[in-house]
PDB file of N, CA and C in Angstrom:
ATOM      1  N   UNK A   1      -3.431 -36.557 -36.629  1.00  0.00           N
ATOM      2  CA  UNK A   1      -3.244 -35.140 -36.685  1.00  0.00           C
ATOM      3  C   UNK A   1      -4.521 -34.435 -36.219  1.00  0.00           C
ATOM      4  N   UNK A   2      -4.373 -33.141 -35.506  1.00  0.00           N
ATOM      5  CA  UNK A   2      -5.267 -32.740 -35.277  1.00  0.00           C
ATOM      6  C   UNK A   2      -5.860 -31.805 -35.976  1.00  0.00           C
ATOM      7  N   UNK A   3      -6.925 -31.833 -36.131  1.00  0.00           N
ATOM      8  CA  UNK A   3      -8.082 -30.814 -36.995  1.00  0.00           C
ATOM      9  C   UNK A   3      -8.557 -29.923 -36.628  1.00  0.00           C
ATOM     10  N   UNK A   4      -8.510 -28.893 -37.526  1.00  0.00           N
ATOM     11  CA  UNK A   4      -8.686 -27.547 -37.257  1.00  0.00           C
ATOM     12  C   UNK A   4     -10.300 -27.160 -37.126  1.00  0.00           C
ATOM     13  N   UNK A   5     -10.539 -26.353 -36.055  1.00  0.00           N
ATOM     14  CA  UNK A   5     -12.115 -26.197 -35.763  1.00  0.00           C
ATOM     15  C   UNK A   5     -12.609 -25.470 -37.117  1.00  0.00           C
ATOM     16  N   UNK A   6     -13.808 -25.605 -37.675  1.00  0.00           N
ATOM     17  CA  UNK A   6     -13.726 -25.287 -39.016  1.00  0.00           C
ATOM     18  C   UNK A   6     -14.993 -23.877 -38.605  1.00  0.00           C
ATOM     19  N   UNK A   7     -15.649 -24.053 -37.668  1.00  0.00           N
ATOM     20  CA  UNK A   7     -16.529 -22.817 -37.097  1.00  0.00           C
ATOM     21  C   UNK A   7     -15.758 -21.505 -36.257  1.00  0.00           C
ATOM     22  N   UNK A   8     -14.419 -22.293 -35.553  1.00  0.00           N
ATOM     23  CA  UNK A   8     -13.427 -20.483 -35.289  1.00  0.00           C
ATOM     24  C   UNK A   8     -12.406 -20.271 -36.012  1.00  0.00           C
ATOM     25  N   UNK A   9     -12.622 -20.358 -37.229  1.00  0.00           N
ATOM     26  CA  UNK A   9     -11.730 -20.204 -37.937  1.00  0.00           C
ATOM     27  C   UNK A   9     -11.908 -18.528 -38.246  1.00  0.00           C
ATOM     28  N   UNK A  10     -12.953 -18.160 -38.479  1.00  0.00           N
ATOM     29  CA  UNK A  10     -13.100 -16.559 -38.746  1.00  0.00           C
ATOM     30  C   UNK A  10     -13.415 -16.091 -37.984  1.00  0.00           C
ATOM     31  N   UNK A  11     -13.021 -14.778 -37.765  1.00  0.00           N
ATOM     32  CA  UNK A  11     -13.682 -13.733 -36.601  1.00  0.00           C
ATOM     33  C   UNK A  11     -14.520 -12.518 -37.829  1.00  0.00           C
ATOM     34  N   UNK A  12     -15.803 -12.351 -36.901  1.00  0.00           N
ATOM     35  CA  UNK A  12     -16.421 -11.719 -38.093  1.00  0.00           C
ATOM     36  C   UNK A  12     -15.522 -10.384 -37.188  1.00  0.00           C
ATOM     37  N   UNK A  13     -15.715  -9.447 -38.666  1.00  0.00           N
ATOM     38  CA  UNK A  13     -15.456  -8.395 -38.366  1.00  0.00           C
ATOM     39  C   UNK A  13     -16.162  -7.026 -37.581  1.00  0.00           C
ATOM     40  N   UNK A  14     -15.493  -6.291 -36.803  1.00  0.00           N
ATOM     41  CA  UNK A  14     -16.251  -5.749 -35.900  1.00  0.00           C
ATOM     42  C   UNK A  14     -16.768  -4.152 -36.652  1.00  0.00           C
ATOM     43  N   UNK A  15     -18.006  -3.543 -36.498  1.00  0.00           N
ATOM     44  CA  UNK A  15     -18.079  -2.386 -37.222  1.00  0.00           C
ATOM     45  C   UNK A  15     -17.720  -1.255 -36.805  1.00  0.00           C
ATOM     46  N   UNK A  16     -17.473  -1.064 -35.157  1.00  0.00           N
ATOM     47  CA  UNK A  16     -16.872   0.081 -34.386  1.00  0.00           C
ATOM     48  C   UNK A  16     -15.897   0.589 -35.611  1.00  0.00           C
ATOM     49  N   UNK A  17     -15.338   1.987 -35.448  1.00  0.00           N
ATOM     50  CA  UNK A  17     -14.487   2.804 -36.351  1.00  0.00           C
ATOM     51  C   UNK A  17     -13.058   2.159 -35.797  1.00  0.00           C
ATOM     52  N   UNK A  18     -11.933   2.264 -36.341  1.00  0.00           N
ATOM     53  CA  UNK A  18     -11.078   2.209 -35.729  1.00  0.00           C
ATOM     54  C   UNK A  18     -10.057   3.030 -34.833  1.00  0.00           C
ATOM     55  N   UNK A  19      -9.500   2.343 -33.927  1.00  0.00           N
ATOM     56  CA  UNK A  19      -9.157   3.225 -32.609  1.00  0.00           C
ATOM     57  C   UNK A  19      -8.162   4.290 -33.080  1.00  0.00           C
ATOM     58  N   UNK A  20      -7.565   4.074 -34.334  1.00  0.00           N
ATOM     59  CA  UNK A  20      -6.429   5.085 -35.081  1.00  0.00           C
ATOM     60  C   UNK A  20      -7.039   6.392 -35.270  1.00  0.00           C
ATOM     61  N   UNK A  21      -7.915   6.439 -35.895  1.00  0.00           N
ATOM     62  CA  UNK A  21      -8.862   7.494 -36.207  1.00  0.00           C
ATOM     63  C   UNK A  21      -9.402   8.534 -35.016  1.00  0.00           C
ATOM     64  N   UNK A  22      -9.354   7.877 -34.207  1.00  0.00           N
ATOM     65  CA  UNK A  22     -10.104   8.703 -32.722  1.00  0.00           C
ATOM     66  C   UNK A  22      -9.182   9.626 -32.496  1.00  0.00           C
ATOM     67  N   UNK A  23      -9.115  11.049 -32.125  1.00  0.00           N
ATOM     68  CA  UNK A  23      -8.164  12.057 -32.072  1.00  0.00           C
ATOM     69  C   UNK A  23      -8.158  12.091 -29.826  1.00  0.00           C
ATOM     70  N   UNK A  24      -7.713  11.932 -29.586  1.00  0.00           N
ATOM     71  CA  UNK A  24      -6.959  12.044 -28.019  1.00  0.00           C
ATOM     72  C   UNK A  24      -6.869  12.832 -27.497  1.00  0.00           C
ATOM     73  N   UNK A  25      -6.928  13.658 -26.461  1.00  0.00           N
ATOM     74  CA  UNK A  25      -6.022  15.116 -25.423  1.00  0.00           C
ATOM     75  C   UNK A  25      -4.921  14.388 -25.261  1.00  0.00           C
ATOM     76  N   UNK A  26      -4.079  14.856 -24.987  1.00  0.00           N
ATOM     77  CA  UNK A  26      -2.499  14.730 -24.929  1.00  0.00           C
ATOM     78  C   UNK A  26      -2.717  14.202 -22.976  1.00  0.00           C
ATOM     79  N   UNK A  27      -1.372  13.204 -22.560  1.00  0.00           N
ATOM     80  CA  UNK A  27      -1.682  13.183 -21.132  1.00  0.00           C
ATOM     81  C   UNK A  27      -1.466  14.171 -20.046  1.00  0.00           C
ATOM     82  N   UNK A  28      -1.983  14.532 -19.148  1.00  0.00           N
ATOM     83  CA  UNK A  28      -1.423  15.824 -18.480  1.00  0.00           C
ATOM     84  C   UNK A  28      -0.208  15.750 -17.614  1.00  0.00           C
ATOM     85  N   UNK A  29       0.632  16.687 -17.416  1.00  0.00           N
ATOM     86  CA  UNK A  29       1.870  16.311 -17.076  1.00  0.00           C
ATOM     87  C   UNK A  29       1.964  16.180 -16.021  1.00  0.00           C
ATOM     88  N   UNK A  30       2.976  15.006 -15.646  1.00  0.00           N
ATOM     89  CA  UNK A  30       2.875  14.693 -14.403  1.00  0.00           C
ATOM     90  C   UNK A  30       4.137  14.666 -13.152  1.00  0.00           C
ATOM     91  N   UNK A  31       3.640  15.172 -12.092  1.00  0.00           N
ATOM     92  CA  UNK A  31       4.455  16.426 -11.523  1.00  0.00           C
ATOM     93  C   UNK A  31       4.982  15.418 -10.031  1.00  0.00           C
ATOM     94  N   UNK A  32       6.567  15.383 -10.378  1.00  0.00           N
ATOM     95  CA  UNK A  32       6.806  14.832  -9.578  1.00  0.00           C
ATOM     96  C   UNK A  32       6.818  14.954  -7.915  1.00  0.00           C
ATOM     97  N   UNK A  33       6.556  14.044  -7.273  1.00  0.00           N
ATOM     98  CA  UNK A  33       5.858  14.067  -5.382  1.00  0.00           C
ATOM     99  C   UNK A  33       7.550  14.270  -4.967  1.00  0.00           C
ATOM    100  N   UNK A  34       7.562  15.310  -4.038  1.00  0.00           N
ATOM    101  CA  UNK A  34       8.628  15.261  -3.148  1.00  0.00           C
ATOM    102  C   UNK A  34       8.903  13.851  -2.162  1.00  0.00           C
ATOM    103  N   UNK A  35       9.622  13.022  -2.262  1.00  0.00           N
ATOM    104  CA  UNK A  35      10.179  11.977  -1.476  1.00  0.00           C
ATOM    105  C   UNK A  35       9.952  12.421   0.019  1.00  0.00           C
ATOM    106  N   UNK A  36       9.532  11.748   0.921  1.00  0.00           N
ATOM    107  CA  UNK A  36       9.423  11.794   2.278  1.00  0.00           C
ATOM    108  C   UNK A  36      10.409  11.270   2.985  1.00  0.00           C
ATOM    109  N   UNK A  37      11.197  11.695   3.707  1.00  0.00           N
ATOM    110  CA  UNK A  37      11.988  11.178   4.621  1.00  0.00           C
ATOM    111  C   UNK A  37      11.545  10.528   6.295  1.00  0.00           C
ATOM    112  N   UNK A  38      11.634   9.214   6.134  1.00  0.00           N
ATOM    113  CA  UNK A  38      11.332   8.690   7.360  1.00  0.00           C
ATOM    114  C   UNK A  38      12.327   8.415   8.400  1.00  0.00           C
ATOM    115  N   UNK A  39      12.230   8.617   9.831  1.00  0.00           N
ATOM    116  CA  UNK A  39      13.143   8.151  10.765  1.00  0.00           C
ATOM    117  C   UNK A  39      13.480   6.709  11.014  1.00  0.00           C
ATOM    118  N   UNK A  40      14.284   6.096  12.067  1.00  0.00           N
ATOM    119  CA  UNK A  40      14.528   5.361  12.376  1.00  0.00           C
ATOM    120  C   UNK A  40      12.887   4.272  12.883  1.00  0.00           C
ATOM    121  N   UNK A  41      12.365   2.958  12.573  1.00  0.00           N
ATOM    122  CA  UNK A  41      12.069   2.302  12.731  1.00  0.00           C
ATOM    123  C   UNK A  41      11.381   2.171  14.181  1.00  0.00           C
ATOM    124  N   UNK A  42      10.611   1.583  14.869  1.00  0.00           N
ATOM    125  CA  UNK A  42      10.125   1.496  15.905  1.00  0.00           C
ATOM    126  C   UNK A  42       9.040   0.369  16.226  1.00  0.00           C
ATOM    127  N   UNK A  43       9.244  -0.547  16.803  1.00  0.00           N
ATOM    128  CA  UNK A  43       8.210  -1.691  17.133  1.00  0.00           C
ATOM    129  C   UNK A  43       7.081  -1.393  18.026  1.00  0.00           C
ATOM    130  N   UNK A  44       5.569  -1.544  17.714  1.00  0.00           N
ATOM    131  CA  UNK A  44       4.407  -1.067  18.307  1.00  0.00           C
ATOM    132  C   UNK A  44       3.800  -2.502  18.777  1.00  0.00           C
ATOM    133  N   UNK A  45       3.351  -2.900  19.463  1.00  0.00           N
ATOM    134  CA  UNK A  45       2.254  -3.931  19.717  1.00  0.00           C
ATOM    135  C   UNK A  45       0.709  -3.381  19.824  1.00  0.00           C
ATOM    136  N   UNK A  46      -0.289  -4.351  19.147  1.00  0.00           N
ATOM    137  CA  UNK A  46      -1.660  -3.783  19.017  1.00  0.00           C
ATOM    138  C   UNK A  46      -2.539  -4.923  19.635  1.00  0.00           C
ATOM    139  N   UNK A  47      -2.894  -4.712  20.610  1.00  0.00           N
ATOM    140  CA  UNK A  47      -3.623  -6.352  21.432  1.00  0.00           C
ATOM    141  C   UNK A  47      -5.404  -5.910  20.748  1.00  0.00           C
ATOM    142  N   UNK A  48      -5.988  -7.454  21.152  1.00  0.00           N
ATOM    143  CA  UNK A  48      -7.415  -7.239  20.591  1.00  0.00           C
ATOM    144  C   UNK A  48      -8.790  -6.055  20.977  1.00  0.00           C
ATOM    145  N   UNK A  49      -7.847  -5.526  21.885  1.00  0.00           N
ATOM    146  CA  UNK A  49      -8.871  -4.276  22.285  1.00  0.00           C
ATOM    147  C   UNK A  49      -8.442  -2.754  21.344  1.00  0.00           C
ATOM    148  N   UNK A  50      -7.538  -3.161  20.729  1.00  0.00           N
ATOM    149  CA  UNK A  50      -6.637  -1.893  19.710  1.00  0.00           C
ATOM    150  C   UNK A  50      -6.408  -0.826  20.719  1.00  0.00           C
ATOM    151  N   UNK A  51      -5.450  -1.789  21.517  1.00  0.00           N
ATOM    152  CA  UNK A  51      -4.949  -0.560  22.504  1.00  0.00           C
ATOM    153  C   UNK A  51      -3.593  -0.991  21.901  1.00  0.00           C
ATOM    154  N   UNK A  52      -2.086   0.191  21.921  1.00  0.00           N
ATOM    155  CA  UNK A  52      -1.375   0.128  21.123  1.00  0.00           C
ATOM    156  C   UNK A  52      -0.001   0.459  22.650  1.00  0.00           C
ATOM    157  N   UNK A  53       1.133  -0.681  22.242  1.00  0.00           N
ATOM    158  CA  UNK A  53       1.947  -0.342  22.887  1.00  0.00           C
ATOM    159  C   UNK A  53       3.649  -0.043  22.546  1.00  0.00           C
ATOM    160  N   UNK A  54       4.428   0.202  23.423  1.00  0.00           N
ATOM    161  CA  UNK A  54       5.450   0.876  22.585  1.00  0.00           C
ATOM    162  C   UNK A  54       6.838   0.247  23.673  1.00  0.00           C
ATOM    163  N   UNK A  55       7.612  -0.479  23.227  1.00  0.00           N
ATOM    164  CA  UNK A  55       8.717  -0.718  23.565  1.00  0.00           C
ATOM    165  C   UNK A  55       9.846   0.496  24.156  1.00  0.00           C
ATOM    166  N   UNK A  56       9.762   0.781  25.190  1.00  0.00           N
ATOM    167  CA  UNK A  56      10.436   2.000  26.003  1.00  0.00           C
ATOM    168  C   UNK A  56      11.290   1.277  27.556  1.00  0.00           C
ATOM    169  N   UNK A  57      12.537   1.393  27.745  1.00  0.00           N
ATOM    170  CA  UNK A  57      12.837   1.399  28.875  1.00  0.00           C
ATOM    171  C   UNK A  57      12.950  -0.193  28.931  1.00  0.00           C
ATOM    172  N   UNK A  58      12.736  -1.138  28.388  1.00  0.00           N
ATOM    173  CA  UNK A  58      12.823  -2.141  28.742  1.00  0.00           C
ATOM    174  C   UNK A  58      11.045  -2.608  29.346  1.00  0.00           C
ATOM    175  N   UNK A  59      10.332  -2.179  29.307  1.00  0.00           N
ATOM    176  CA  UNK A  59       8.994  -2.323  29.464  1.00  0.00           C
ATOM    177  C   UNK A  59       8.069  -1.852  28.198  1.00  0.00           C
ATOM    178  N   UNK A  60       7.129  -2.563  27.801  1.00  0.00           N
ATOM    179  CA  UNK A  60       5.757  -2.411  27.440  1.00  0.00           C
ATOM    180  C   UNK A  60       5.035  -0.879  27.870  1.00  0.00           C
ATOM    181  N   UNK A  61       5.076   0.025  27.702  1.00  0.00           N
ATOM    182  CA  UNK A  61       4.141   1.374  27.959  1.00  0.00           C
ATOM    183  C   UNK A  61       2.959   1.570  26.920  1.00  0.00           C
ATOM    184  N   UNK A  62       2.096   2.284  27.081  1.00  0.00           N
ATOM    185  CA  UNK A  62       1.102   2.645  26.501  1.00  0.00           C
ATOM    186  C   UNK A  62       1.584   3.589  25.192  1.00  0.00           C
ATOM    187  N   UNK A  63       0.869   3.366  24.207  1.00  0.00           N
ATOM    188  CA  UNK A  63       1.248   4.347  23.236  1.00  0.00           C
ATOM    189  C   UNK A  63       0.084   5.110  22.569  1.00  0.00           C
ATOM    190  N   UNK A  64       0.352   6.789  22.788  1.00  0.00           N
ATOM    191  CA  UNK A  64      -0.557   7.733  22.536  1.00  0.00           C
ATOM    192  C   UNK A  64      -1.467   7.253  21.805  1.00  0.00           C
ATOM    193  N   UNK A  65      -0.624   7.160  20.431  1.00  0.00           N
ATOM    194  CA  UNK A  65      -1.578   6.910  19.033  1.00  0.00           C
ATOM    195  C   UNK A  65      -2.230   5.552  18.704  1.00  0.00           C
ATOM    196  N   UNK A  66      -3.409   5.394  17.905  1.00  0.00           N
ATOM    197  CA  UNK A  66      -3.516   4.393  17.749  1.00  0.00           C
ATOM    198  C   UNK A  66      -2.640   3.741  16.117  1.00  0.00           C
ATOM    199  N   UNK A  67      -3.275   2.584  15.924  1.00  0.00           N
ATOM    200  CA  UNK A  67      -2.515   2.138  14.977  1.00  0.00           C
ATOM    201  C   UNK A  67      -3.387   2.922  13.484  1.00  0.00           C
ATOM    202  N   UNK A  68      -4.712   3.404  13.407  1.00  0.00           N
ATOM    203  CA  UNK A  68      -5.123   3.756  12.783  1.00  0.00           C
ATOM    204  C   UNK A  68      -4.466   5.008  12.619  1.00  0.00           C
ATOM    205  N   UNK A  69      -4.342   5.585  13.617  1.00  0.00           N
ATOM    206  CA  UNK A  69      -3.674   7.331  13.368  1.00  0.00           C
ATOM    207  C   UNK A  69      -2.639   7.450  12.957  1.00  0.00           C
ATOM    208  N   UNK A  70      -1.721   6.302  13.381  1.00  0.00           N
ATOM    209  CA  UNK A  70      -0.646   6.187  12.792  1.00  0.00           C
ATOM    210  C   UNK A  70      -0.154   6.009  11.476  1.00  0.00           C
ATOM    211  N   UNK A  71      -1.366   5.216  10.565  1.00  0.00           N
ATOM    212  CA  UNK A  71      -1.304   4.735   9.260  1.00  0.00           C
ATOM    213  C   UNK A  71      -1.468   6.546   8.708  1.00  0.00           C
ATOM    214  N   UNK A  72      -2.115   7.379   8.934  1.00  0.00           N
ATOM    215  CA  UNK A  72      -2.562   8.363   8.494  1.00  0.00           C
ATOM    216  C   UNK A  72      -1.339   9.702   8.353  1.00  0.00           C
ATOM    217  N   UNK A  73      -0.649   9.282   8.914  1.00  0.00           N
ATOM    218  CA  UNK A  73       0.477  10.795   9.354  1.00  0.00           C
ATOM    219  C   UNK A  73       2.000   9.561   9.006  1.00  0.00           C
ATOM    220  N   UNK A  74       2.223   8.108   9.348  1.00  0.00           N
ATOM    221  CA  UNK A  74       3.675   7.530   9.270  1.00  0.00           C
ATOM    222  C   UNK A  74       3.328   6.622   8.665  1.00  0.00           C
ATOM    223  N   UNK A  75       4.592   5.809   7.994  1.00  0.00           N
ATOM    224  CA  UNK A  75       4.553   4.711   7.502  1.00  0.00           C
ATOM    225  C   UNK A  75       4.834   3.397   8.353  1.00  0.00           C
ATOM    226  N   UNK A  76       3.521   2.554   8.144  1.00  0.00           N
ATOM    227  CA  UNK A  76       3.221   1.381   8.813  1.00  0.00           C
ATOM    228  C   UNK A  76       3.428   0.215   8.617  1.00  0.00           C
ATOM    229  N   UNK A  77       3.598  -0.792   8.752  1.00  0.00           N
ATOM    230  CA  UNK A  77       4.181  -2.223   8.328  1.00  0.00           C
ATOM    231  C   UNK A  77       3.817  -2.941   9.168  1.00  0.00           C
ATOM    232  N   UNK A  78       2.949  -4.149   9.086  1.00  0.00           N
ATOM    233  CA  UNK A  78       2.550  -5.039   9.851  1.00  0.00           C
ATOM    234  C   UNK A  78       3.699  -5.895   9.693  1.00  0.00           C
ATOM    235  N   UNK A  79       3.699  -6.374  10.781  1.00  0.00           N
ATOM    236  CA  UNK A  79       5.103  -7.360  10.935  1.00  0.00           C
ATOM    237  C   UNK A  79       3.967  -9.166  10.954  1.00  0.00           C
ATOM    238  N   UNK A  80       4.732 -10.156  10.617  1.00  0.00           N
ATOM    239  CA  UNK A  80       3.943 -10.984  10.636  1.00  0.00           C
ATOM    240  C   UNK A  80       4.693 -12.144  12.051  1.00  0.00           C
ATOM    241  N   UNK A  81       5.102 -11.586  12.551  1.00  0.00           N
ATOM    242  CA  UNK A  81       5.337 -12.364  14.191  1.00  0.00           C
ATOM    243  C   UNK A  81       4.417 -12.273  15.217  1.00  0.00           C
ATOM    244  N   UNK A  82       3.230 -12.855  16.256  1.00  0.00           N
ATOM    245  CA  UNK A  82       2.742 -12.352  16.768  1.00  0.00           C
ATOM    246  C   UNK A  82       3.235 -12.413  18.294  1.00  0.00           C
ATOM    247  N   UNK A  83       3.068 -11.570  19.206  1.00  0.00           N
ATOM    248  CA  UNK A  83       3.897 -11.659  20.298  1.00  0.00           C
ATOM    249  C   UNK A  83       2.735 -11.494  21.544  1.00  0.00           C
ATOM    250  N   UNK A  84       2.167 -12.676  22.453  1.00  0.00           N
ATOM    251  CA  UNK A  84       1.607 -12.855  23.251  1.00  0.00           C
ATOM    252  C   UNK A  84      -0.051 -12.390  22.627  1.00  0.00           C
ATOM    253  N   UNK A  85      -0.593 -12.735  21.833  1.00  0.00           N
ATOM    254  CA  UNK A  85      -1.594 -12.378  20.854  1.00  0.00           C
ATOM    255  C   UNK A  85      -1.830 -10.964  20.411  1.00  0.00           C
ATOM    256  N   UNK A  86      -0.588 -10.177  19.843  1.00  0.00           N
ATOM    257  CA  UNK A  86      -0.964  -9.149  20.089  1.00  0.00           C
ATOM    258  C   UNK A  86       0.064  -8.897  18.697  1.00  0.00           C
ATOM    259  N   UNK A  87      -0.838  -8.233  17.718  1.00  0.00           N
ATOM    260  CA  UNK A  87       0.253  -8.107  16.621  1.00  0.00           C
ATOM    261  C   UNK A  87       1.053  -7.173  16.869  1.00  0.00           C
ATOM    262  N   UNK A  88       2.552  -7.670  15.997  1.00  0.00           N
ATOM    263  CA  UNK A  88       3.680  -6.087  16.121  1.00  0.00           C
ATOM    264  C   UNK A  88       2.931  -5.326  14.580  1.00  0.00           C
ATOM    265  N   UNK A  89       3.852  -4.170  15.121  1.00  0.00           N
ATOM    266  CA  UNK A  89       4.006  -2.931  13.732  1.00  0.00           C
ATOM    267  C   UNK A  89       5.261  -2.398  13.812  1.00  0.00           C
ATOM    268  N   UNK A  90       5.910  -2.221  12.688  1.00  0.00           N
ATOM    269  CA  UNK A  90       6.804  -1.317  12.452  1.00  0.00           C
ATOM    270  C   UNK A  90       6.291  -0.041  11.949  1.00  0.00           C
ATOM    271  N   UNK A  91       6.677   0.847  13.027  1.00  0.00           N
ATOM    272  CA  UNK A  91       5.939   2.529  12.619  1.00  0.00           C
ATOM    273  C   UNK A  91       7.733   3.237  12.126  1.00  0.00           C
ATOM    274  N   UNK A  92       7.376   3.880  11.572  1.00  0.00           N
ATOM    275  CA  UNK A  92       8.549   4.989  10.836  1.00  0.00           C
ATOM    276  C   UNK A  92       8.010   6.015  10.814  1.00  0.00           C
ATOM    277  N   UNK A  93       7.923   7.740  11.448  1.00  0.00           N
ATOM    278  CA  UNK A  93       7.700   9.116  11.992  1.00  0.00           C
ATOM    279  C   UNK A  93       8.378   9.460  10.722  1.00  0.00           C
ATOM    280  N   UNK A  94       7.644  10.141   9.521  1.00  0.00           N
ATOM    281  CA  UNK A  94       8.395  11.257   9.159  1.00  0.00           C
ATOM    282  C   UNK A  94       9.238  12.412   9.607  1.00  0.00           C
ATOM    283  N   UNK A  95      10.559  12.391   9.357  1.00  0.00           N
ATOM    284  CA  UNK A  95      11.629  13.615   9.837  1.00  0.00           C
ATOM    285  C   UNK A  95      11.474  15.212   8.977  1.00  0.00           C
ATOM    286  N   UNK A  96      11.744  16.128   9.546  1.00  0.00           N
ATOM    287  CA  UNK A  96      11.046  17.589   8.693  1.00  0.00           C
ATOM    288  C   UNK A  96      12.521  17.724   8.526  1.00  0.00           C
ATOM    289  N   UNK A  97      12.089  18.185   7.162  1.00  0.00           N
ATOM    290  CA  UNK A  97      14.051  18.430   6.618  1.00  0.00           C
ATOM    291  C   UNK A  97      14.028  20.067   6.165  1.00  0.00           C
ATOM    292  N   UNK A  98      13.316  20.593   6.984  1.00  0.00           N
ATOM    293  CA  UNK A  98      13.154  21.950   7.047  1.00  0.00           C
ATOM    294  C   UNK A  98      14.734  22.291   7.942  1.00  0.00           C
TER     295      UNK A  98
END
């Protein structure tokens, strides 16, 4: 049978006050974010010079933005396929529902 450690058997007691006693601010209320609506999906390629390209027409074209600007204004998704060393992205453009 096994034997009980006879040195952790006690925890000394701690002298801090206890946490019951401490009086709190209440949490502040919290205000729900309007949901963003994103468009339809779109595949980007980003080669090692972070030049960024865009599936149009059946060809590879240049694409304005980079992938950084893009993270900043749409929602981004690295895709984990790489296609001729050049990672994809899935970009999604917020739609104005104005």
């Amino acid at each position: 049978m096994a034997r009980r450690p006879t040195y952790h058997a006690r925890r000394p007691k701690s002298s801090s006050p206890r946490r019951d006693s401490i009086v709190r601010e209440a949490p502040a209320p919290r205000v729900a974010r309007v949901p963003i609506q994103y468009g339809a999906p779109f595949i980007v390629l980003e080669d090692t010079d972070k030049k960024t390209f865009e599936y149009a027409n059946g060809a590879w074209t240049p694409f304005t933005m980079s992938i950084a600007q893009c993270k900043k204004t749409c929602q981004v998704k690295e895709l984990p396929q790489k296609v001729n060393n050049k990672t994809r992205y899935e970009i999604r453009v917020p739609v104005d529902t104005e």
